[in-house]
Protein backbone atom coordinates (compact mmCIF):
# COMPACT_ATOMS: atom_id res chain seq x y z
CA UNK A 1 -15.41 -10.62 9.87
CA UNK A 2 -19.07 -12.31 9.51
CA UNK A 3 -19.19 -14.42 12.51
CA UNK A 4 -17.27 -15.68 15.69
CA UNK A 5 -17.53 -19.16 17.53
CA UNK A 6 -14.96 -21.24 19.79
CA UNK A 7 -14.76 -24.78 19.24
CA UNK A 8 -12.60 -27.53 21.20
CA UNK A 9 -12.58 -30.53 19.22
CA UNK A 10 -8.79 -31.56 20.65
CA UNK A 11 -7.64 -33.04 23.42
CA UNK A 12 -7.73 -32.48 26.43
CA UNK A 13 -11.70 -31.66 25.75
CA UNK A 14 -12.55 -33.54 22.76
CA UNK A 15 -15.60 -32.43 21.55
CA UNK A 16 -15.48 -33.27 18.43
CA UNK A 17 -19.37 -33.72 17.71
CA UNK A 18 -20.47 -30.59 19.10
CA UNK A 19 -17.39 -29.27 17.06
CA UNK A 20 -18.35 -30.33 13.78
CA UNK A 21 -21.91 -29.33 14.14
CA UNK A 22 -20.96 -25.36 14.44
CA UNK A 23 -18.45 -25.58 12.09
CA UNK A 24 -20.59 -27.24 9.86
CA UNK A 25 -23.90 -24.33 10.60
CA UNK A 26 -20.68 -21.68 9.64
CA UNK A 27 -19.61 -23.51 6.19
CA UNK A 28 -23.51 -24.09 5.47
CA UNK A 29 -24.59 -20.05 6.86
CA UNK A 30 -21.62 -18.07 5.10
CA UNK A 31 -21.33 -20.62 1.45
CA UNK A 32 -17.55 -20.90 2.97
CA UNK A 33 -14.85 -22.42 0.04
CA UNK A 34 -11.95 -22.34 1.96
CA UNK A 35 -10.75 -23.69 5.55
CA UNK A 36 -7.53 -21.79 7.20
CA UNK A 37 -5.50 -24.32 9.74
CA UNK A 38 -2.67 -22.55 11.31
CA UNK A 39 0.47 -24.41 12.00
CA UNK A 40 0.60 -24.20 15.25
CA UNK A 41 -0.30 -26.16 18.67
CA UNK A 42 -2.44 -29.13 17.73
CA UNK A 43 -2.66 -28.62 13.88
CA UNK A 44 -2.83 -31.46 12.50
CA UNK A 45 -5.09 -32.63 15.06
CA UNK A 46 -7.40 -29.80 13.91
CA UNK A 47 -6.65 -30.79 10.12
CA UNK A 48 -7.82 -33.98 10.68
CA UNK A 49 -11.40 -33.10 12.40
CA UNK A 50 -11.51 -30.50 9.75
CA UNK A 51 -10.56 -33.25 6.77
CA UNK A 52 -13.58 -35.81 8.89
CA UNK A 53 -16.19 -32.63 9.11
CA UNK A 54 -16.01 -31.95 5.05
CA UNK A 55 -16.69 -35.51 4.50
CA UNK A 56 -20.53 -34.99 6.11
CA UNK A 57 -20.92 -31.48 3.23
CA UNK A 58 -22.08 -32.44 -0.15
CA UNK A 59 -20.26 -29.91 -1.33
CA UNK A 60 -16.32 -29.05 -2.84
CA UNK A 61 -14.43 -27.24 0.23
CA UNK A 62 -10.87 -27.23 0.23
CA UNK A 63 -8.61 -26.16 3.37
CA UNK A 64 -4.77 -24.89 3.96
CA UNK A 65 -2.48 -25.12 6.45
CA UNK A 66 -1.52 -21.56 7.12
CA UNK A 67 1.87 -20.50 8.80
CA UNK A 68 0.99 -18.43 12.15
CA UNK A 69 3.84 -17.56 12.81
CA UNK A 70 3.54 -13.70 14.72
CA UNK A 71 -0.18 -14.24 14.94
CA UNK A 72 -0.31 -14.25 18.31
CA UNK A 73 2.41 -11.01 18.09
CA UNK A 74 -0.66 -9.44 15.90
CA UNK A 75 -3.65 -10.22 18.42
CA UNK A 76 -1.75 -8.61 20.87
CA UNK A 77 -0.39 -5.50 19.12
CA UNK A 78 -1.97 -2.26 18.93
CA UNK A 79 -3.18 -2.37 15.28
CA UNK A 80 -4.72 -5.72 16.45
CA UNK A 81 -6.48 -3.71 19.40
CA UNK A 82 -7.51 -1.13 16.79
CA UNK A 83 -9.04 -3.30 14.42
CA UNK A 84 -10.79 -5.94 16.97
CA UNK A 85 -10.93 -4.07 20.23
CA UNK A 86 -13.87 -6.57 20.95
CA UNK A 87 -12.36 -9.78 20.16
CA UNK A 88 -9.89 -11.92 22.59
CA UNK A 89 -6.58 -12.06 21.79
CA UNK A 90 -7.20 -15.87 20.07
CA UNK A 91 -10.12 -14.30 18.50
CA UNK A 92 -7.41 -12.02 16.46
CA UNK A 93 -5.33 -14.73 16.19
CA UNK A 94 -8.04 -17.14 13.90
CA UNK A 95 -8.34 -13.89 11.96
CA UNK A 96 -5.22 -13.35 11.24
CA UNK A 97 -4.41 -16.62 9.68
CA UNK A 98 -7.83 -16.24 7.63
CA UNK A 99 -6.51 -13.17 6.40
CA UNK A 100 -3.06 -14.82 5.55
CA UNK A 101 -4.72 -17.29 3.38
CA UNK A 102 -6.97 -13.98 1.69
CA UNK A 103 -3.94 -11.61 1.25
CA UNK A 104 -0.67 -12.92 3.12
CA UNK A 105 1.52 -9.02 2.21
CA UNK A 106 -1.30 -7.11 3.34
CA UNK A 107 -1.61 -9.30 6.81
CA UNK A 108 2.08 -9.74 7.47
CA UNK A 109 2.95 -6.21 7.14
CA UNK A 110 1.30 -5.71 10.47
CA UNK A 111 3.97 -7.27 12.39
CA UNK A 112 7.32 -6.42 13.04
CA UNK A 113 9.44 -8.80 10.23
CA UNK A 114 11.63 -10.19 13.09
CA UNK A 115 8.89 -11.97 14.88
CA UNK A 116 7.98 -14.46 11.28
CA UNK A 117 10.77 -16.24 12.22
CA UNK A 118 13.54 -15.16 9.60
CA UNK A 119 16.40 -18.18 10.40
CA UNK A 120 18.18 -20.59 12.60
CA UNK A 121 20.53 -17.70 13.81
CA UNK A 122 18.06 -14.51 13.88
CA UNK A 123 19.07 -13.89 17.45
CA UNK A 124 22.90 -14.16 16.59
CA UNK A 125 23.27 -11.31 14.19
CA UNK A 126 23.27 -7.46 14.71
CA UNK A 127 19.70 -6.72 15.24
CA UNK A 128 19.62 -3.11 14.04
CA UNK A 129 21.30 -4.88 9.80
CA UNK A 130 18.43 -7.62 10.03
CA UNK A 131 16.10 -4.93 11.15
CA UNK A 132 17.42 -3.06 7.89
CA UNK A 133 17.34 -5.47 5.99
CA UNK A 134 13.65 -6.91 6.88
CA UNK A 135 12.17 -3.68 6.02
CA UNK A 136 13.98 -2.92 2.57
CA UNK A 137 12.59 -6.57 1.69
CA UNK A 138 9.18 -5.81 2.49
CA UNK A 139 9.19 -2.39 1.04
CA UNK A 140 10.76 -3.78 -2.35
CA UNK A 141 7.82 -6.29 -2.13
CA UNK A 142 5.23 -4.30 -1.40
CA UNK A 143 6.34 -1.76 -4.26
CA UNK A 144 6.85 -4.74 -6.78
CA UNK A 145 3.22 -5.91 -5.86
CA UNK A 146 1.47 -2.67 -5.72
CA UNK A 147 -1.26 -1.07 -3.26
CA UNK A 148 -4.81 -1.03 -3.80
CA UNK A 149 -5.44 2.61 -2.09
CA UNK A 150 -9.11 2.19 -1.65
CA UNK A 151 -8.62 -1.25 0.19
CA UNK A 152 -5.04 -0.82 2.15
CA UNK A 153 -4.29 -0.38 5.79
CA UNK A 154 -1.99 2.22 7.29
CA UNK A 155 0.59 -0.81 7.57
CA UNK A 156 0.52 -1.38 3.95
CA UNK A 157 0.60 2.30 2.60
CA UNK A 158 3.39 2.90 5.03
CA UNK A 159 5.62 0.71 3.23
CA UNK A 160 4.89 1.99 0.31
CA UNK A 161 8.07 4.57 -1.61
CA UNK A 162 7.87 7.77 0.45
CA UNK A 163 4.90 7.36 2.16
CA UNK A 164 5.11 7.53 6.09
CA UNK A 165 3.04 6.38 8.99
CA UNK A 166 1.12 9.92 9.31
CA UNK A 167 1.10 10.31 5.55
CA UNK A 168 -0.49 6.71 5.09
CA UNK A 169 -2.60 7.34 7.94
CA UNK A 170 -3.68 11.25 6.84
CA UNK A 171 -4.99 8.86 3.33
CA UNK A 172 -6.77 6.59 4.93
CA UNK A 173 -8.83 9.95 6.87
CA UNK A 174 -9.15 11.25 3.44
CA UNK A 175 -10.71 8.06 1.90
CA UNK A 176 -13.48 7.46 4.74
CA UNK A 177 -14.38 11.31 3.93
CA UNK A 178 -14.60 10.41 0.49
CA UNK A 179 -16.18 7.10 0.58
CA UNK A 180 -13.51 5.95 -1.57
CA UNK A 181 -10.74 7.33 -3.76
CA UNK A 182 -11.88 7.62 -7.83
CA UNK A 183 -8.87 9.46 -9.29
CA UNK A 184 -5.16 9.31 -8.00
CA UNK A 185 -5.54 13.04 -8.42
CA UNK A 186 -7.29 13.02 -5.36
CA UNK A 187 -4.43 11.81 -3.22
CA UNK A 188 -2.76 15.27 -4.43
CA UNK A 189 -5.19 16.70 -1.48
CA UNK A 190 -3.66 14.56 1.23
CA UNK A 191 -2.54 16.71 3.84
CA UNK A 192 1.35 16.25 4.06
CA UNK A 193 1.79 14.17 0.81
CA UNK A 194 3.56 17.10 -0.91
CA UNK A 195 4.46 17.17 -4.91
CA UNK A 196 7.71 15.14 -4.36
CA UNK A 197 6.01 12.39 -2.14
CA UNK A 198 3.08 12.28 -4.88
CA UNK A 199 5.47 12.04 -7.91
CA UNK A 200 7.46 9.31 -5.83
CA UNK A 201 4.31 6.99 -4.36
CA UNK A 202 1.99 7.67 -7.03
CA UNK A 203 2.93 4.63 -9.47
CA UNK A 204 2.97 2.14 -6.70
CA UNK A 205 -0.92 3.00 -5.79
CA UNK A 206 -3.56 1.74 -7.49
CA UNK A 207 -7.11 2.81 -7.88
CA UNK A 208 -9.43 -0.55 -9.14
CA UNK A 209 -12.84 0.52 -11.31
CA UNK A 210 -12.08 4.59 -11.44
CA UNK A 211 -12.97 7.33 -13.49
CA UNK A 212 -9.48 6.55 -15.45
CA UNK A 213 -8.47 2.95 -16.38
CA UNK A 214 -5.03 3.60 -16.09
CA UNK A 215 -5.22 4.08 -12.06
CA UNK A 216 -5.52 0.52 -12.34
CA UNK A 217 -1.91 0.06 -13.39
CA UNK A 218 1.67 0.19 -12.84
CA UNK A 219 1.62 3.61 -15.26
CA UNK A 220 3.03 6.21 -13.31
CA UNK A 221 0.76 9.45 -14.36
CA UNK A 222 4.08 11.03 -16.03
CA UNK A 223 3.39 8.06 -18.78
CA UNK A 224 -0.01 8.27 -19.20
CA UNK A 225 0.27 10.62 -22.66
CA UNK A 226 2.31 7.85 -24.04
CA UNK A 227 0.11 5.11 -22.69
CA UNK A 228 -2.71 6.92 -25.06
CA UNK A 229 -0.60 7.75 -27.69
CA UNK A 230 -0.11 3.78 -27.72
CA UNK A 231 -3.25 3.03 -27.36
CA UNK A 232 -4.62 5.20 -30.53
CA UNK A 233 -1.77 3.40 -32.55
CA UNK A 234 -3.51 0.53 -32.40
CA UNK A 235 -6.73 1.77 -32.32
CA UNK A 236 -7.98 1.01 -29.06
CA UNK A 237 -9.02 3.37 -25.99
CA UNK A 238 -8.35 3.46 -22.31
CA UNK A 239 -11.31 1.45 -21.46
CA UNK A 240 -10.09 -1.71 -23.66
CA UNK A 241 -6.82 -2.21 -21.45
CA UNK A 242 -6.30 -5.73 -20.58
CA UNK A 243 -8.62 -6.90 -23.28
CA UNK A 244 -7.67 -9.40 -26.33
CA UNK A 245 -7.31 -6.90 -29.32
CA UNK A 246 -4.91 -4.97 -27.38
CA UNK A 247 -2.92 -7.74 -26.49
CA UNK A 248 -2.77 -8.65 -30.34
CA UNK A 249 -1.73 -5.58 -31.17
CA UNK A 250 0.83 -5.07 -28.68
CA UNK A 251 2.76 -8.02 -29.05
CA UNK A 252 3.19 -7.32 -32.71
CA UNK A 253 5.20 -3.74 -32.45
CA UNK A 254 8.88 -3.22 -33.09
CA UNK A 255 9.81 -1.66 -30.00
CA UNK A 256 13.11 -0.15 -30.90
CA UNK A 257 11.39 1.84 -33.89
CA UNK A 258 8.23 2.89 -31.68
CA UNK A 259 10.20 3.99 -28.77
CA UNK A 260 12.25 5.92 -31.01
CA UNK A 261 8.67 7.84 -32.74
CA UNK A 262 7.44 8.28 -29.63
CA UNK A 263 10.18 10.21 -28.16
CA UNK A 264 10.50 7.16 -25.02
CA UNK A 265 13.02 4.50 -23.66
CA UNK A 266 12.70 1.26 -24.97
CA UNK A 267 12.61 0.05 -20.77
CA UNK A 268 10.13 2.38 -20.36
CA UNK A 269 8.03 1.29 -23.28
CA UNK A 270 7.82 -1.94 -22.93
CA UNK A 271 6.82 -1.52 -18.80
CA UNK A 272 3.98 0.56 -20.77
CA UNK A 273 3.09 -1.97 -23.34
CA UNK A 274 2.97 -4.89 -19.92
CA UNK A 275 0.73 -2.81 -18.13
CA UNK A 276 -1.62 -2.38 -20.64
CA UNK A 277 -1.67 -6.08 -21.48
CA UNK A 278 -1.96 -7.12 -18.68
CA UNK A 279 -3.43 -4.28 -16.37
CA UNK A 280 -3.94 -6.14 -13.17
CA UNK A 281 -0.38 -7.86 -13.13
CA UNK A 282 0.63 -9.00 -9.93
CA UNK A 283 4.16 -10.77 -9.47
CA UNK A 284 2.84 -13.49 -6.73
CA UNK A 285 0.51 -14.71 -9.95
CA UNK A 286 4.17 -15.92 -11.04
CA UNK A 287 4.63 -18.18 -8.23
CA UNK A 288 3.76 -21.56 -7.54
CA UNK A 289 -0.19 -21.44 -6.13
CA UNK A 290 -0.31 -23.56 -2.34
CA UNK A 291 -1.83 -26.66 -2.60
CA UNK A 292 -5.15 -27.02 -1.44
CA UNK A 293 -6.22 -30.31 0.79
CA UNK A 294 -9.64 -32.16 0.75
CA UNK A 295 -8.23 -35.07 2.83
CA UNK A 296 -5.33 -36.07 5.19
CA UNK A 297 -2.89 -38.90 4.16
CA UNK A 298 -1.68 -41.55 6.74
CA UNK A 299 1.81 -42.38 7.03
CA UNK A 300 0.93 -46.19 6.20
CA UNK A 301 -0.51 -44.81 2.77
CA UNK A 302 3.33 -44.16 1.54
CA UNK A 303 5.16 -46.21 0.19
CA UNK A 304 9.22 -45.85 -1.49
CA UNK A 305 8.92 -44.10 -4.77
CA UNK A 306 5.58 -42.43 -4.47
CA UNK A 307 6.13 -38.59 -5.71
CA UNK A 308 4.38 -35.78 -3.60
CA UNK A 309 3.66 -32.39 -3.90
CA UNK A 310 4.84 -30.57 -0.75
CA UNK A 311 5.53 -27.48 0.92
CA UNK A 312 8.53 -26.42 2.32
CA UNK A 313 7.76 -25.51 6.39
CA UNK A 314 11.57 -24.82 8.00
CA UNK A 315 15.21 -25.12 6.52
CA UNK A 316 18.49 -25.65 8.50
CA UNK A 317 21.79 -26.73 7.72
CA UNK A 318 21.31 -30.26 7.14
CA UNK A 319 17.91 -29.99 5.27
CA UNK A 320 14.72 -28.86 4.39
CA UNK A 321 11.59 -30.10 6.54
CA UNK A 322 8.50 -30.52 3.83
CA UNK A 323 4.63 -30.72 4.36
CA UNK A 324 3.38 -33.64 2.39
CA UNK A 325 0.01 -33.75 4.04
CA UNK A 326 0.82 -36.34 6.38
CA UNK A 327 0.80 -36.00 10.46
CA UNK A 328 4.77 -35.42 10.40
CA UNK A 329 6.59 -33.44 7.99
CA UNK A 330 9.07 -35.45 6.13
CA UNK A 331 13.04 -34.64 5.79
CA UNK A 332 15.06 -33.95 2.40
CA UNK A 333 18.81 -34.64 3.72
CA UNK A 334 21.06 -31.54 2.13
CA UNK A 335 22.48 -33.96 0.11
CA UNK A 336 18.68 -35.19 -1.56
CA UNK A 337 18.16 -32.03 -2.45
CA UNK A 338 19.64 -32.09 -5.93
CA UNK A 339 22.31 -33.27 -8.25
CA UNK A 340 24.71 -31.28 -7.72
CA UNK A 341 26.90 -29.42 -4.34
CA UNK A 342 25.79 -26.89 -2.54
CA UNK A 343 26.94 -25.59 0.32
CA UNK A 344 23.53 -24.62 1.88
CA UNK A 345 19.97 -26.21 1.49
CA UNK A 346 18.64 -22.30 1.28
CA UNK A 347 20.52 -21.93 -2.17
CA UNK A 348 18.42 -24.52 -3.08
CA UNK A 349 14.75 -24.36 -1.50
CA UNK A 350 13.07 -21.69 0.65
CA UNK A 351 10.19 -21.55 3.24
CA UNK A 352 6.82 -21.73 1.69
CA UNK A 353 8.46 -23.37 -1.69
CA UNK A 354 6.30 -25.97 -3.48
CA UNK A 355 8.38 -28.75 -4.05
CA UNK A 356 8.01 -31.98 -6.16
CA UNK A 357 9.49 -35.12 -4.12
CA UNK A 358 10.01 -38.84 -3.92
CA UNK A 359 9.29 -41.04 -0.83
CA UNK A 360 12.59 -42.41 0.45
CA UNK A 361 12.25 -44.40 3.24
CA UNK A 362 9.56 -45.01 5.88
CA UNK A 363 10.11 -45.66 9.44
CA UNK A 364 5.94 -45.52 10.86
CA UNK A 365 7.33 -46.60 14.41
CA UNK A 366 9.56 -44.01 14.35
CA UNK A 367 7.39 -41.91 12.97
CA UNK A 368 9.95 -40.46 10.19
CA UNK A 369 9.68 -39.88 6.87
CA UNK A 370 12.96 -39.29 4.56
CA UNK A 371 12.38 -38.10 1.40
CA UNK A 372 14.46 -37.15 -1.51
CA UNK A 373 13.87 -34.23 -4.74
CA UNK A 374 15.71 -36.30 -6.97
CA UNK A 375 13.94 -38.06 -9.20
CA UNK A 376 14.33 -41.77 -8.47
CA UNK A 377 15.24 -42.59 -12.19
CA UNK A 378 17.76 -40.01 -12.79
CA UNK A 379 19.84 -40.34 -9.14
């Protein structure tokens, strides 16, 4: 965190000059890119001073509305305390949904699941199964995504396949002793992260610019003598993961016959020949990037027809509720959604989903907005 400052540009204060001249010193002081707007109380209020102020910079700056949800769980939570113990509570909030918009798993693993805001009937079903099942999601995640060990906090690591809170937290000690971890043979040191724990965790952390390139990958150290036998097949060395001629080489081999020479499953090979192709993978790279705003649209800019990008912000059983960018979030009915039945807009869309849709109808007095994600010539 660089800098702090508390501005009121809403109602009922409205200082919306005074407002855009700090926020405008900030953008102009730290070369800021990026503009986080949580969700929350008087959003799009705030997305439209922040839209106005970026018109007066001579400069590209995007901003995203961010979903705050448990922020204010965060700022008030011990590892919130630890990490600011000299910032307010809303102080922890704002930099938490900075954060979200930087690294959303590594910020959301701070909070209990429960208090994101998992469905219409969270409060309904047996606590201790959703509690179960919240954490196996975010541990599958977390393990599918990887942990960068010199950059992770205890509420990342913890998650992470037979690490616990005093194991994750005995790393952390070990790291600030160290400066910063170099070799995953270091975490062997750990006190309490025995043999078992280290075979078990040790292919889900990551060590980024080490003294062996293949930290930097999903390799589990068990591998790495086939990961170099591979490598000198194609003539290429640790250091020239990720690069062009290794990818060309790669792609080319008959699996089935090298697996079989080098004494490996053909699973387990090709997980090899992915990481080393592509050393810095990362699953979320998969998935549709948020959509960056420069400007807010008005509900009298619509019109029937027009197709939108949007984002998906709450699902129930009679629809999905999507962000198109304009004050109020517009409504797919269950039965817009798509061609075909279904029983449940969730088999079809999910929170967070970027969604292609058509404008439906318009009602500006009403202030509602029905939209539909089937596309208008094809209905």
């Amino acid at each position: 965190m660089l800098d702090i400052a508390v501005v009121y540009p809403t109602p009922p204060r409205n200082e919306v000059e005074k407002a855009s001249a700090v926020v405008k010193q900030l953008i102009e002081k730290h070369s800021v890119t990026m503009v986080a707007i949580g969700n929350g109380t008087a959003s799009r209020e705030t997305e439209q001073f922040i839209a106005d102020t970026m018109k007066e910079i001579d400069r590209e700056i995007y901003y995203l509305i961010v979903n705050e949800a448990g922020a204010s769980v965060y700022s008030a939570s011990d590892i919130g305390r630890e990490e600011f113990p000299h910032l307010q509570v809303e102080e922890r909030s704002a930099v938490s949904i900075a954060r979200r918009l930087q690294d959303p798993l590594a910020e959301l693993v701070k909070i209990d699941p429960k208090s994101v805001g998992v469905g219409q009937y969270q409060h309904d079903v047996s606590q201790k199964s959703l509690s179960e099942s919240l954490t196996f999601v975010v541990e599958t995640v977390v393990n599918q995504v990887g942990v960068n060990v010199n950059t992770a906090s205890v509420a990342l690591l913890q998650y992470v396949a037979g690490l616990s809170k005093s194991v994750a937290t005995n790393i952390i000690k070990q790291r600030e002793e160290l400066g910063r971890f170099t070799d995953r043979k270091q975490l062997k040191k750990v006190p309490r992260l025995g043999a078992k724990t280290y075979e078990q965790a040790i292919g889900f952390l990551r060590i980024i610019d080490g003294a062996q390139p293949l930290d930097a990958t999903a390799i589990h150290p068990e591998s790495y003598k086939g990961a170099q036998e591979l490598l000198k097949r194609v003539g290429a060395k640790a250091d020239d993961i990720g690069s062009e001629k290794v990818k060309l080489n790669l792609q080319n081999i008959d699996m089935q016959q090298t697996a079989e020479e080098m004494g490996v499953g053909v699973p387990t090979l090709r997980d090899i020949v992915e990481s080393l192709i592509r050393p810095a993978r990362d699953p979320r790279d998969e998935v549709a990037k948020p959509l960056l705003k420069q400007g807010v649209l008005q509900m009298e800019d619509l019109m029937a027809g027009m197709e939108l990008q949007g984002t998906v912000r709450n699902v129930v059983d009679f629809g999905a509720f999507v962000d198109i960018g304009v004050k109020q979030d517009g409504l797919v009915h269950i039965s817009k959604l798509t061609n075909r039945f279904v029983k449940h807009p969730l088999e079809v869309v999910s929170v967070g989903e970027i969604v292609t849709v058509w404008v439906d109808q318009i009602d500006v007095g009403k202030g509602r907005i029905a939209l539909t994600m089937k596309e208008p010539d094809k209905q």
